[in-house]
N, C-alpha and C. Protein backbone atom coordinates (compact mmCIF):
# COMPACT_ATOMS: atom_id res chain seq x y z
N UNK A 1 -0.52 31.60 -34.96
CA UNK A 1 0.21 31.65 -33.70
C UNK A 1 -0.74 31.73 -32.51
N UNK A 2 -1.87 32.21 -33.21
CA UNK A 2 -2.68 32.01 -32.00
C UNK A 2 -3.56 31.20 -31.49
N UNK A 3 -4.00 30.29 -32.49
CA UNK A 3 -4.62 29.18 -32.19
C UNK A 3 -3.59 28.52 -31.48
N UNK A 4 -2.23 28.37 -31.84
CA UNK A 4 -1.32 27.77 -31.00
C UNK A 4 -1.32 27.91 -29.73
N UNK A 5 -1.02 29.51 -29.24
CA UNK A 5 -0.92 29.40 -27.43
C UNK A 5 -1.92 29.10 -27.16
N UNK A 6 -3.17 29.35 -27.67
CA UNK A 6 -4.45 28.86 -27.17
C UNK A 6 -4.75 27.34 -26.89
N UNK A 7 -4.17 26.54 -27.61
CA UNK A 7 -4.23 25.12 -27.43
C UNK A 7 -2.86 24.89 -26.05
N UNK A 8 -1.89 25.72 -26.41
CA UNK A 8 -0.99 25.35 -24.89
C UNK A 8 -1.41 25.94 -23.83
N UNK A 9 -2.22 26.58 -23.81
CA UNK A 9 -2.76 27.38 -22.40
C UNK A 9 -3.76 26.01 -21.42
N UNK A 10 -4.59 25.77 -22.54
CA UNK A 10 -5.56 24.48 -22.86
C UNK A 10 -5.16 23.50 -21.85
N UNK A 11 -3.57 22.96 -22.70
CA UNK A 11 -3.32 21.81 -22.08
C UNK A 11 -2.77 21.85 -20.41
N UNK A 12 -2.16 23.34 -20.45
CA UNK A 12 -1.33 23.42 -19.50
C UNK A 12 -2.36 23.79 -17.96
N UNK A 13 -3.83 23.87 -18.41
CA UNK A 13 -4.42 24.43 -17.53
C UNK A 13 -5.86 23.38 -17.00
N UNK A 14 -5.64 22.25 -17.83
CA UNK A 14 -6.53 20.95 -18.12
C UNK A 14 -6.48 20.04 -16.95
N UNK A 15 -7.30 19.91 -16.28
CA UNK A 15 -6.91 18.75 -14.83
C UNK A 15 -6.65 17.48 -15.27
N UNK A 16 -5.77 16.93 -15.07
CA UNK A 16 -5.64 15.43 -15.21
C UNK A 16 -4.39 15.38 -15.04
N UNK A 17 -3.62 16.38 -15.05
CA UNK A 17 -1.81 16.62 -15.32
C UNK A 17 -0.66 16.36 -14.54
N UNK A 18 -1.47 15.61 -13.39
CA UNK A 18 -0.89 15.26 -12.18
C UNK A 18 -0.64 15.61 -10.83
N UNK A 19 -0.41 15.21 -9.85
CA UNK A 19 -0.41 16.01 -8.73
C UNK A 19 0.98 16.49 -8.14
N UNK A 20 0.91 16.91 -6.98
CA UNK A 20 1.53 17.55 -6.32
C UNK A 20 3.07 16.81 -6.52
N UNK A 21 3.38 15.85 -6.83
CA UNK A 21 4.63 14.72 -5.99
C UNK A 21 4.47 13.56 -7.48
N UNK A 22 3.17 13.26 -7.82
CA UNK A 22 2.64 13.02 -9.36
C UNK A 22 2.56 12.99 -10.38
N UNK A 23 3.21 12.92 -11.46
CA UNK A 23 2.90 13.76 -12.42
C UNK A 23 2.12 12.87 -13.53
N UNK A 24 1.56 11.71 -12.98
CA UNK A 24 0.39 11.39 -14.04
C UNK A 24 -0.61 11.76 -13.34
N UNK A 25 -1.18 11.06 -12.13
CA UNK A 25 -2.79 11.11 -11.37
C UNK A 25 -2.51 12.12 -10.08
N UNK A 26 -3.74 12.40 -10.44
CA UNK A 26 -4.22 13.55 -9.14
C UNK A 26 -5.06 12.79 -9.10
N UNK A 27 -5.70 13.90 -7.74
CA UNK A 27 -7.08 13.00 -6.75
C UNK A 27 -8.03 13.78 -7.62
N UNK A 28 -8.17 12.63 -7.41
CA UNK A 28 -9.95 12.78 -7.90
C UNK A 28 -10.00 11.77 -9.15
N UNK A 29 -8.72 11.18 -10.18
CA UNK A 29 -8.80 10.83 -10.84
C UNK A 29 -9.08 9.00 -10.68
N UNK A 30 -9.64 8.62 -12.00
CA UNK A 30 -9.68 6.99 -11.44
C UNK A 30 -8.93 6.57 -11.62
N UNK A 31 -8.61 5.14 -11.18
CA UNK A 31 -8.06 4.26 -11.19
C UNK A 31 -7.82 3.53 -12.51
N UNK A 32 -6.38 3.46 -12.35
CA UNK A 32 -5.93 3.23 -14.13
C UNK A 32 -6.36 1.70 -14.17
N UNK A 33 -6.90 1.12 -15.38
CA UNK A 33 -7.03 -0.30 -15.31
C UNK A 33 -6.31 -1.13 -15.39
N UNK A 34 -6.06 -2.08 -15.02
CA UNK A 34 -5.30 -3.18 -15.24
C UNK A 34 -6.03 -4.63 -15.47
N UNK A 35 -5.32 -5.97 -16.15
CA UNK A 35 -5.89 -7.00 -16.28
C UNK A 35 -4.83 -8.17 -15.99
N UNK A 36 -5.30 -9.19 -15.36
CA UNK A 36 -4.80 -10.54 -15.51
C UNK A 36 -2.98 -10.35 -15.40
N UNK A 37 -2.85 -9.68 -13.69
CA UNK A 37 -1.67 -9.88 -13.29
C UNK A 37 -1.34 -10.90 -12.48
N UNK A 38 -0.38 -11.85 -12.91
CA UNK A 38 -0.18 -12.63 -12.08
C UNK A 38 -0.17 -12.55 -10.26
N UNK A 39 -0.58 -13.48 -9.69
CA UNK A 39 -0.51 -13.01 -7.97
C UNK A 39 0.26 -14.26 -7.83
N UNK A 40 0.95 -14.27 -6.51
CA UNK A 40 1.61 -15.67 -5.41
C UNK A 40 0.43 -16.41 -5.50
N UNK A 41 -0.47 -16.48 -5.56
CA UNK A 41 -1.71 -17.77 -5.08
C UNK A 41 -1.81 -18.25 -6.46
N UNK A 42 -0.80 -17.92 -7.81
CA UNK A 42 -0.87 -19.01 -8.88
C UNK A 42 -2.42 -18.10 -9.93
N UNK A 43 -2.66 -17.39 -9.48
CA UNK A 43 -4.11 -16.55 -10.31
C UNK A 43 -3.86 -15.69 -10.94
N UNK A 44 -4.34 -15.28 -12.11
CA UNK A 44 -4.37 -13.95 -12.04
C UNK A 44 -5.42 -13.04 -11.91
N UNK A 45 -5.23 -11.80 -12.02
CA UNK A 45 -6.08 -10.83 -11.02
C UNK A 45 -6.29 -9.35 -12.13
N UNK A 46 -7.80 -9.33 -12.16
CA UNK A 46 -7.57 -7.50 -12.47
C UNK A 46 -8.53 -6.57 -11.41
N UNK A 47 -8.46 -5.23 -11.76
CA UNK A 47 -8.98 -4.34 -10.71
C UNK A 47 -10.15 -4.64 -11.30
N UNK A 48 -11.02 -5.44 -11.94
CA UNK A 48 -12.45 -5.76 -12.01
C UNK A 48 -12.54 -6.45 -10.88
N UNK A 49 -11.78 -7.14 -10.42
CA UNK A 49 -12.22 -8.58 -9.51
C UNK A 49 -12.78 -7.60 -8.18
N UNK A 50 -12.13 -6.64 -7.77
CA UNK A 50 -12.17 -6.30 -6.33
C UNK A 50 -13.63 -4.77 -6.80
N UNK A 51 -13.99 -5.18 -7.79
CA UNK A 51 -14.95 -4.27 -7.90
C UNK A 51 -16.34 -3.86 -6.57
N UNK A 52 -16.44 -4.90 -5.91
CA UNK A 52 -17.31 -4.97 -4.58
C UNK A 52 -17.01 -3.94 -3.21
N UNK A 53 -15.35 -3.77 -3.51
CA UNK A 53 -15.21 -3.64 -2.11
C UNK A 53 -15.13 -1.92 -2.03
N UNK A 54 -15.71 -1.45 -1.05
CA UNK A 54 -15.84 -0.19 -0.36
C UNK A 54 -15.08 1.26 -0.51
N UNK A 55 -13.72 0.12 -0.91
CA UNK A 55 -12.38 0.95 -0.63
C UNK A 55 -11.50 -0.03 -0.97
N UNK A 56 -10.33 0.67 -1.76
CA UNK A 56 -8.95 -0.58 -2.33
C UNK A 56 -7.53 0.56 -1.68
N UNK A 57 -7.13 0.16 -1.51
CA UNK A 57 -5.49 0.32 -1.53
C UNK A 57 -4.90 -0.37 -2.49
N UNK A 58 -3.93 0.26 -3.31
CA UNK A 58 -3.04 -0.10 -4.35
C UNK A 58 -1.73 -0.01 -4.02
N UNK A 59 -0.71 -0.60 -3.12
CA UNK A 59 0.55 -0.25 -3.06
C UNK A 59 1.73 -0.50 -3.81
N UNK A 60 2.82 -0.28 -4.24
CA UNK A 60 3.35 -0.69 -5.33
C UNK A 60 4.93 -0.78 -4.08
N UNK A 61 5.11 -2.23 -4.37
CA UNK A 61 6.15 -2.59 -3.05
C UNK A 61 7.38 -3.57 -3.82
N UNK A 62 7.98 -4.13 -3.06
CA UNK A 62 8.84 -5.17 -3.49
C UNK A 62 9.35 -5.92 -2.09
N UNK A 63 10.13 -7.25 -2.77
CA UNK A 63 10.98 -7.89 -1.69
C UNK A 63 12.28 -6.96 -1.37
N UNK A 64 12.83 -6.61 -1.96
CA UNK A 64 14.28 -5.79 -1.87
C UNK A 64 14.86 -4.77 -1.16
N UNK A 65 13.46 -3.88 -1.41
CA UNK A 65 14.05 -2.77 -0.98
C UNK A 65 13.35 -2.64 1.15
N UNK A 66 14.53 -1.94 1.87
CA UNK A 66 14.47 -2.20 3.08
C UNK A 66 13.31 -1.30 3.61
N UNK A 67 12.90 -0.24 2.81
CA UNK A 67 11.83 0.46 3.50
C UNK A 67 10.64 -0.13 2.84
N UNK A 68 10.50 -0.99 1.88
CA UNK A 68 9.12 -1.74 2.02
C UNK A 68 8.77 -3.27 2.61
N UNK A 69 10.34 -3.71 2.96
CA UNK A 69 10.12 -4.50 3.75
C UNK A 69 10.02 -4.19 5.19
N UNK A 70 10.24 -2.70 6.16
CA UNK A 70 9.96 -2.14 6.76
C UNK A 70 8.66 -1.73 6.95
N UNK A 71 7.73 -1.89 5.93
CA UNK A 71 6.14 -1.36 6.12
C UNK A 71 5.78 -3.23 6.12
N UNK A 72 6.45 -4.19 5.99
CA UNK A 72 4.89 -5.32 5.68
C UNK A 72 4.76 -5.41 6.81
N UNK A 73 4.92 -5.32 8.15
CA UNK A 73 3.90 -5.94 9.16
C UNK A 73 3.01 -4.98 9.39
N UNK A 74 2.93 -3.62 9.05
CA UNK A 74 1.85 -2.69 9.05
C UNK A 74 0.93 -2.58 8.00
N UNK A 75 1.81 -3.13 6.51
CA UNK A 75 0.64 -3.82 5.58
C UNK A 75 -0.26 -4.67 5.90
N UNK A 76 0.27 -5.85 6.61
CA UNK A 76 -0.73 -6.79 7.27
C UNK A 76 -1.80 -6.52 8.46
N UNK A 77 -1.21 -5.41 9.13
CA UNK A 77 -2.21 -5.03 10.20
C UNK A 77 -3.29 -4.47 9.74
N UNK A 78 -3.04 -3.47 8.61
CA UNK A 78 -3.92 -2.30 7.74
C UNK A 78 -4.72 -3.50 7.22
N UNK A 79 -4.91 -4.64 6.73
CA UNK A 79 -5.15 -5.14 5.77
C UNK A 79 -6.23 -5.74 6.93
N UNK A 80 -5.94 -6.72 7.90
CA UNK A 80 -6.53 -7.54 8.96
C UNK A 80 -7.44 -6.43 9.32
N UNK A 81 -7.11 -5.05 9.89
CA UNK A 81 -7.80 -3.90 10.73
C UNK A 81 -8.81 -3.83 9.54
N UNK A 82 -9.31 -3.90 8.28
CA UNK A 82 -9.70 -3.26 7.32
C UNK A 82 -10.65 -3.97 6.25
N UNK A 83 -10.78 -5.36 6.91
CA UNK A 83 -11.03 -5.76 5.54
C UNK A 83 -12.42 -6.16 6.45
N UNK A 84 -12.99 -6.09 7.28
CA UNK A 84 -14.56 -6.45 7.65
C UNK A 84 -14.80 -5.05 7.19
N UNK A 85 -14.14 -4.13 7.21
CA UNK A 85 -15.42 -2.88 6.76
C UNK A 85 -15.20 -2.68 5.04
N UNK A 86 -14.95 -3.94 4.24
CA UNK A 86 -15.06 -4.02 2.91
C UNK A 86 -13.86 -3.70 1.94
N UNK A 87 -12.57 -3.21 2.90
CA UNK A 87 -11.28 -3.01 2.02
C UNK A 87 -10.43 -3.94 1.73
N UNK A 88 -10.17 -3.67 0.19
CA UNK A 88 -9.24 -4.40 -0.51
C UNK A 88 -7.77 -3.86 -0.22
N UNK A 89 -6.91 -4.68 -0.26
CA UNK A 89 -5.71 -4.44 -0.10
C UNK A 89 -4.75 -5.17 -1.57
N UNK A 90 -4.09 -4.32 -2.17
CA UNK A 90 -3.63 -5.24 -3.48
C UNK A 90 -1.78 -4.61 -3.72
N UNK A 91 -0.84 -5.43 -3.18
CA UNK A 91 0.40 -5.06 -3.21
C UNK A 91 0.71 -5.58 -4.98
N UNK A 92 1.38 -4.06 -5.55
CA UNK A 92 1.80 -4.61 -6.70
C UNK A 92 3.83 -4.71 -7.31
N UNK A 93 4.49 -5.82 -7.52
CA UNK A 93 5.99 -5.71 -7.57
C UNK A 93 5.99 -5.61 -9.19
N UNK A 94 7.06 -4.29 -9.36
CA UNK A 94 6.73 -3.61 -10.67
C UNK A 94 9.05 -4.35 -10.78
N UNK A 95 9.54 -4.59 -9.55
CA UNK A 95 11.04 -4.18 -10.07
C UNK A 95 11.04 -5.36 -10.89
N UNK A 96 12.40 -5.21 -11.59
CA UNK A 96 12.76 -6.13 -12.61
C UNK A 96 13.59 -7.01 -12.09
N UNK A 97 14.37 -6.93 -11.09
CA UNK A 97 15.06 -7.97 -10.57
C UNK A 97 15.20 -9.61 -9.70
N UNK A 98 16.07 -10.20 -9.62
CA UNK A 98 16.15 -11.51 -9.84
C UNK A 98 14.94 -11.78 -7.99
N UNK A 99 15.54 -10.70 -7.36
CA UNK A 99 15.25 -10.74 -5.80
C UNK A 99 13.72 -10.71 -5.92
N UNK A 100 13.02 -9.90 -7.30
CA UNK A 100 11.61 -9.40 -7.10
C UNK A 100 10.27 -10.67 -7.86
N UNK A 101 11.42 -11.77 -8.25
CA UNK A 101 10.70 -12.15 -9.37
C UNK A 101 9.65 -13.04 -8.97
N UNK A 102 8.30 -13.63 -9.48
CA UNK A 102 7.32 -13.97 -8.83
C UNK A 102 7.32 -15.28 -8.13
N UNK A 103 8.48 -16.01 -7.96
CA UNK A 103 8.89 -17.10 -7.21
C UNK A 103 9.46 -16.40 -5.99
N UNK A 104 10.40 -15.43 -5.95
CA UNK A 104 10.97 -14.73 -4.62
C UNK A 104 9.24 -14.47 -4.23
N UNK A 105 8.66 -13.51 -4.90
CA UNK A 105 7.48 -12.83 -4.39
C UNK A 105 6.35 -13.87 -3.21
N UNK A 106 6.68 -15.46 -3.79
CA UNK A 106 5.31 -16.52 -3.30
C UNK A 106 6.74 -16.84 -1.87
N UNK A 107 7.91 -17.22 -2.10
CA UNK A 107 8.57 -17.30 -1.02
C UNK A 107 8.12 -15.86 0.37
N UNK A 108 8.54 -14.53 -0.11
CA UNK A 108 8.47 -13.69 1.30
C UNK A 108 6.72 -14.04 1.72
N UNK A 109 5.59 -14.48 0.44
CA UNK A 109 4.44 -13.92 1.06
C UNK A 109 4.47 -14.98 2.06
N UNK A 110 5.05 -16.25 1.44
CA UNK A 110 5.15 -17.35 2.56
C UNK A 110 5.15 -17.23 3.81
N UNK A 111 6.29 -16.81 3.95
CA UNK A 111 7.61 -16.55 5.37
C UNK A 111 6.73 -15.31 6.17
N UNK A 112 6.37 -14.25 5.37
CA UNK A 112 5.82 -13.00 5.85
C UNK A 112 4.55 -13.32 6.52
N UNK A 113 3.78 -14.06 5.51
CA UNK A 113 2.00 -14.11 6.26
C UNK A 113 1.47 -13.02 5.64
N UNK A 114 1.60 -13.26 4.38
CA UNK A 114 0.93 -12.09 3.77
C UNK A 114 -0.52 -11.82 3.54
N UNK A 115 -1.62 -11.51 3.94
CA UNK A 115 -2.90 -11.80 3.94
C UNK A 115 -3.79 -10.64 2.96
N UNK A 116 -2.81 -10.61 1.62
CA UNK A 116 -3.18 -9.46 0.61
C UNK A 116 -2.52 -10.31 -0.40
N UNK A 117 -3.12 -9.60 -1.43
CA UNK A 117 -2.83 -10.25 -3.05
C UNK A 117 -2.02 -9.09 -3.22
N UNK A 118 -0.63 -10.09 -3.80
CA UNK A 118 0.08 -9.36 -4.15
C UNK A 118 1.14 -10.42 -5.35
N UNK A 119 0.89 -8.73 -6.39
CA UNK A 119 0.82 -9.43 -7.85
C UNK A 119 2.50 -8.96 -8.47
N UNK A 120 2.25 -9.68 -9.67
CA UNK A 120 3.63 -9.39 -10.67
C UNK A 120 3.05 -8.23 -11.67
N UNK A 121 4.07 -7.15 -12.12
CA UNK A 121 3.61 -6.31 -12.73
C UNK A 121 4.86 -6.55 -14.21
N UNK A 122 5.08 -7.38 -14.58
CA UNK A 122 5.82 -8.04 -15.35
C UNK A 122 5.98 -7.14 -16.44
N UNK A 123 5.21 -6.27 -17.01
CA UNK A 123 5.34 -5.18 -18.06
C UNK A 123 5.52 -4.09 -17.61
N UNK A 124 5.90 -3.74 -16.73
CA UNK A 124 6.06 -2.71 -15.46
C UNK A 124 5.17 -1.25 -16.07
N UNK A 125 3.82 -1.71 -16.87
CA UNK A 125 3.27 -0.42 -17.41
C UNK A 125 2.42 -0.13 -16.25
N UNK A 126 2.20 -1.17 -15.43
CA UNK A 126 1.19 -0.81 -14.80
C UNK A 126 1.45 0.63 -13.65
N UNK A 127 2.76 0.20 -13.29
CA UNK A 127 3.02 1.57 -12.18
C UNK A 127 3.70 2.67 -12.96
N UNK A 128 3.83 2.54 -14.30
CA UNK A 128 4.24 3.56 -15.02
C UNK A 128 2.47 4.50 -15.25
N UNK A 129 1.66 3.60 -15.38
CA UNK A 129 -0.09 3.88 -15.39
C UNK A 129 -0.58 4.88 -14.59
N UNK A 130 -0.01 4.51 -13.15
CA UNK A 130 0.14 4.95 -11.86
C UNK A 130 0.79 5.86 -10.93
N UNK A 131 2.09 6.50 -12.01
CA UNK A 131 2.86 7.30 -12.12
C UNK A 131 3.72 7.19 -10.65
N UNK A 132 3.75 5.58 -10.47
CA UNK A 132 4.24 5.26 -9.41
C UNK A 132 6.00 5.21 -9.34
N UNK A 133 6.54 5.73 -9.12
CA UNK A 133 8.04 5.78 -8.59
C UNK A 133 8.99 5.01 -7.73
N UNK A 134 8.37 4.97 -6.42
CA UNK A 134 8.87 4.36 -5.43
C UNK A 134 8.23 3.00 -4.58
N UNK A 135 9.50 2.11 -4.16
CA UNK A 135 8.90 1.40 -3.23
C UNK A 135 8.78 1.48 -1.80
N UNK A 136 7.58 1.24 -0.53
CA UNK A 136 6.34 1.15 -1.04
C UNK A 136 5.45 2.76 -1.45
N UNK A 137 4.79 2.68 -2.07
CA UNK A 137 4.24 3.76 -2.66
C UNK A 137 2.54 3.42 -2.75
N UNK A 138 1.74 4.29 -2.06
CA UNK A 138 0.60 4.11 -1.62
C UNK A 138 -0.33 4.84 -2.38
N UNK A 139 -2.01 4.08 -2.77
CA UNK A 139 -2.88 4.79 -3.93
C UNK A 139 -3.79 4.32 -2.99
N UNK A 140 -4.81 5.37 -2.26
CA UNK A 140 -6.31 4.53 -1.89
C UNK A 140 -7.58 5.20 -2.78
N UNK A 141 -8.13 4.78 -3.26
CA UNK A 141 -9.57 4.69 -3.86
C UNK A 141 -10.60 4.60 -3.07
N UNK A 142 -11.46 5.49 -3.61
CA UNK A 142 -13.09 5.07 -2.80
C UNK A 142 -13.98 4.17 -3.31
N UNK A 143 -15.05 3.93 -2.99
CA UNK A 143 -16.05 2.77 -3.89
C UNK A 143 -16.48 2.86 -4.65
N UNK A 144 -16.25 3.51 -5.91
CA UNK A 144 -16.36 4.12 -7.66
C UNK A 144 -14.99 4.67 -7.84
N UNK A 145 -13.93 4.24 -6.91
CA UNK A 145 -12.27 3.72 -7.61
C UNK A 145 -11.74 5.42 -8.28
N UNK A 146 -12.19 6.46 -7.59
CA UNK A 146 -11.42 7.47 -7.43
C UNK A 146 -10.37 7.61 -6.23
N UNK A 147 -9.59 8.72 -7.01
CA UNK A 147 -8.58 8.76 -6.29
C UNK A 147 -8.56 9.50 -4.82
N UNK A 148 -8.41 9.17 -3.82
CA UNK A 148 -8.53 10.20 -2.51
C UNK A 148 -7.45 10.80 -1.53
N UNK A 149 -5.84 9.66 -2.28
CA UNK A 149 -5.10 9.57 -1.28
C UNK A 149 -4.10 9.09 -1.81
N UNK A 150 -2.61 9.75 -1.89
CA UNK A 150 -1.84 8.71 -2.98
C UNK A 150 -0.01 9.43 -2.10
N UNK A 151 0.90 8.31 -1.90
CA UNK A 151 2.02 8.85 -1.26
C UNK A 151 2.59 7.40 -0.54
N UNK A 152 2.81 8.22 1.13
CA UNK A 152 3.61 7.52 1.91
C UNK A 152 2.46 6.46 2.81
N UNK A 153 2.52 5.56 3.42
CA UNK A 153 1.44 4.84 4.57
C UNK A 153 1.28 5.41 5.42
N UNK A 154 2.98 6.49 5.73
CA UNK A 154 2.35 7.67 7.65
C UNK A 154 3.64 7.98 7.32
N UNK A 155 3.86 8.58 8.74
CA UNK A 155 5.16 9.60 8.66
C UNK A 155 6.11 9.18 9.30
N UNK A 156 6.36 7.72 9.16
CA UNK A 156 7.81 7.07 9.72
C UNK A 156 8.16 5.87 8.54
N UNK A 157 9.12 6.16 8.17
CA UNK A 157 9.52 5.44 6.85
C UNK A 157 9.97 4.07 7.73
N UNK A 158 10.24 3.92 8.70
CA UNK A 158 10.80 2.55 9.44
C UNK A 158 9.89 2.19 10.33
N UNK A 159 8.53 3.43 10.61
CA UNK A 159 7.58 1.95 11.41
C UNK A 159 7.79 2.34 12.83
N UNK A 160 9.10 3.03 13.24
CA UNK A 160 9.39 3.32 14.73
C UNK A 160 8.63 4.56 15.63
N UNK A 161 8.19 5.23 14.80
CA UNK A 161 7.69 6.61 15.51
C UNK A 161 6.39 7.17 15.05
N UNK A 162 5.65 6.33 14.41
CA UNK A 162 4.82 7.00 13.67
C UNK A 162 3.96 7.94 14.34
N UNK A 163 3.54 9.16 13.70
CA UNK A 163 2.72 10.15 14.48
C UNK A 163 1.24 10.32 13.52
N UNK A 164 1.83 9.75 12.27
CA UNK A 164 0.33 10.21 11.52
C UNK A 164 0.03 9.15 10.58
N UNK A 165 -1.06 8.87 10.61
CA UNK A 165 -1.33 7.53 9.82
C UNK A 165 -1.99 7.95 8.26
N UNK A 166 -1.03 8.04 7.19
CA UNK A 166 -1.85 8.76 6.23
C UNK A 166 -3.14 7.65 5.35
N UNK A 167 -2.55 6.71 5.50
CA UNK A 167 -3.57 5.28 4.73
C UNK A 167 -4.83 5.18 5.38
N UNK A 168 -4.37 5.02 6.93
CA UNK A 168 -6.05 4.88 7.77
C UNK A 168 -6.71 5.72 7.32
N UNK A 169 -6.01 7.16 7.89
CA UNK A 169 -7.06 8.31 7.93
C UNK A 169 -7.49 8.60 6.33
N UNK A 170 -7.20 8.38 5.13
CA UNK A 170 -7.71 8.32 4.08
C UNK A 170 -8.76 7.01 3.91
N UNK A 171 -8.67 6.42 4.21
CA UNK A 171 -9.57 4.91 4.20
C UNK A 171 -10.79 5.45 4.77
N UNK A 172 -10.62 5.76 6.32
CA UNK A 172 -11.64 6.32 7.20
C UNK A 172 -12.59 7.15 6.18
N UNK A 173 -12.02 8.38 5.86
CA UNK A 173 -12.60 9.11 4.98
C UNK A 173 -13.43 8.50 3.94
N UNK A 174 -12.93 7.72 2.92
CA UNK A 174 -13.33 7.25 1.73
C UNK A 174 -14.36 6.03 2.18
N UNK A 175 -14.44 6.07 3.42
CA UNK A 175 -15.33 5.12 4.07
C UNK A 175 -16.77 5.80 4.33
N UNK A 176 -16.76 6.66 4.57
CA UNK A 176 -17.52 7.69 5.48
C UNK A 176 -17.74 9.13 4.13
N UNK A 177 -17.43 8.62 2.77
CA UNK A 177 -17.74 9.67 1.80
C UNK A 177 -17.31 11.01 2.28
N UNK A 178 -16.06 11.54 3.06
CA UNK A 178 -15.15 12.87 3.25
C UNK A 178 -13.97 12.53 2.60
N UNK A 179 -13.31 13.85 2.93
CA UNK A 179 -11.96 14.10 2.11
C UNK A 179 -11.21 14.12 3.23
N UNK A 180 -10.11 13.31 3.34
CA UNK A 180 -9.17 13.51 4.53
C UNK A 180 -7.88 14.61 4.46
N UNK A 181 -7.43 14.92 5.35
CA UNK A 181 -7.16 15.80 6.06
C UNK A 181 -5.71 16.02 4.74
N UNK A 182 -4.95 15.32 4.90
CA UNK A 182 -3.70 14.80 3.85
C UNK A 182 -4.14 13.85 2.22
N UNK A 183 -4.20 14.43 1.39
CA UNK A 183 -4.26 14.03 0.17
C UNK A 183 -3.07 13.41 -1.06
N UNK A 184 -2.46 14.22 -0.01
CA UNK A 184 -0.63 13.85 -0.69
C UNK A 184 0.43 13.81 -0.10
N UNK A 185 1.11 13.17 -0.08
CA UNK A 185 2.22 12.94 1.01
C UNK A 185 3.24 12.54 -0.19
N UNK A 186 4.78 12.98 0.01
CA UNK A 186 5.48 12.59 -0.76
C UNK A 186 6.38 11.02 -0.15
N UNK A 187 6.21 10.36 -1.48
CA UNK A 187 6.77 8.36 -1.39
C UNK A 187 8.10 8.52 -0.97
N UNK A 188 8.38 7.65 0.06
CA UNK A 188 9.35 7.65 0.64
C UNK A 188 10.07 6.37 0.88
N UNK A 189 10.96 5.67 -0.31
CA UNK A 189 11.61 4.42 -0.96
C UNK A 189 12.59 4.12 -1.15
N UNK A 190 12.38 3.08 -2.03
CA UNK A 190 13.43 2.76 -3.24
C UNK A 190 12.66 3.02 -4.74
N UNK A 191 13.60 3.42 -5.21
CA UNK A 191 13.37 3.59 -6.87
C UNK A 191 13.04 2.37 -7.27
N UNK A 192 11.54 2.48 -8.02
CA UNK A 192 11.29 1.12 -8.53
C UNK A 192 12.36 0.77 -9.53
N UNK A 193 12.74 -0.21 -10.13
CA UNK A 193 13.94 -0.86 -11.05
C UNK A 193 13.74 -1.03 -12.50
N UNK A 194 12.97 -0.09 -13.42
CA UNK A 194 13.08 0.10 -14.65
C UNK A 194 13.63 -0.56 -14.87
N UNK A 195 13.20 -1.66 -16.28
CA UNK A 195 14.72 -1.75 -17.07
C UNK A 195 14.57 -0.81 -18.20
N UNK A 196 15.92 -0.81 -18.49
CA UNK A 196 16.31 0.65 -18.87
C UNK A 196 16.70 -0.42 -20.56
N UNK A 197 15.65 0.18 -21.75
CA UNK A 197 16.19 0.44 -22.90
C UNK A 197 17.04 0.70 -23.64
N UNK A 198 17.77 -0.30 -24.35
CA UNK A 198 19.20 0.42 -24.57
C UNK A 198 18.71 0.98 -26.44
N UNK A 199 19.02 1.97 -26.81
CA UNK A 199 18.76 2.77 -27.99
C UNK A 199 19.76 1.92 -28.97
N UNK A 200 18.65 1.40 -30.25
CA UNK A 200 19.69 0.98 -31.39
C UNK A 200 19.65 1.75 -32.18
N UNK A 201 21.23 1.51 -32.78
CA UNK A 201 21.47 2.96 -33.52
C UNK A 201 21.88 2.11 -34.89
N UNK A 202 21.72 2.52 -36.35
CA UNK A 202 21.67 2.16 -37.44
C UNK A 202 22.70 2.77 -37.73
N UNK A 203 23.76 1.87 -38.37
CA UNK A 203 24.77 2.61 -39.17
C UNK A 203 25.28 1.98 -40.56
N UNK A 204 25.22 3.28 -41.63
CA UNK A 204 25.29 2.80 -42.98
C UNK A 204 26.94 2.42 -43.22
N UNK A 205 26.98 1.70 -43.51
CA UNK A 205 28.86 1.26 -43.60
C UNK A 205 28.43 1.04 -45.39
């Protein structure tokens, strides 16, 4: 019995267990891998490719839902403002639906002007990886792809009032090797769109 609590004390007291709003990654942790997700530009893409750059943002977004179509023109600004000082920007669509699928996805980047890769997460493990929940839902990394910063983009879910910029001021940081001020902010969305497993059940007749 006692080797037992001793191993649950273990686990329960072990960093990796998630954060605040989290419950797979905390900061500090890396970046879960991924490979050869489809993007709109017809490619596919893994987090090896953007291995160069300074700093990544990982957002996990969709066409559908109204508060991440409420952040893309500030995706695009973040992205334009950001990418001479070496940041990657990588939108990932995890929902399952007809609105999200990677033909809708090459249509909005169309129409939108999307000037970020933004991929199909077709096995939706990847934001399950990511312990990602909501759309849009924000991960920034530093340049050895730890974690520094993981939540909302700022503190106006519609873009109208913003007072605090949580993405910049984490970027800034992870730019400049500090810890910014906000580390966690809770995602403020739509429920990404699981599909939901239906349980087969065996019956002896």
């Amino acid at each position: 019995m006692r080797i037992l609590f001793l191993l649950l004390v273990a686990m329960l007291t072990t960093h990796g267990q998630g954060g605040q709003y989290n419950r797979v990654l905390d900061i500090g942790d890396p970046a879960p891998n991924w490979k050869e997700l489809p993007g709109v530009d017809g490619k596919p893409h893994s987090l090896a490719d953007f291995d160069q750059a300074e700093a990544m943002v990982i957002v996990f977004t969709c066409n559908s839902c109204p508060y991440a179509v409420d952040a893309q023109q500030r995706l695009i600004a973040l992205t334009k403002d950001y990418r001479d000082r070496g940041v990657e920007v990588v939108a990932i669509n995890s929902n399952s639906v007809d609105d999200d699928s990677l033909e809708a996805m090459r249509q909005r980047a169309q129409q939108a002007g999307f000037n970020f890769s933004y991929l199909k997460d077709e096995t939706q493990q990847i934001a399950k990886a990511y312990g990602a929940g909501y759309t849009p839902e924000f991960f920034v990394f530093d340049s050895q792809r730890h974690l520094v910063y993981m939540g909302s983009l700022d503190d106006s879910p519609d873009g109208k009032q913003v007072g605090e910029q949580y993405v910049r001021k984490a970027l800034d940081a992870a730019l400049t090797g500090s810890e910014p001020a906000a580390t966690e902010t809770v995602p403020i969305g739509c429920r990404i769109r699981f599909e939901r497993k239906r349980r087969s059940r065996d019956r002896d007749e």
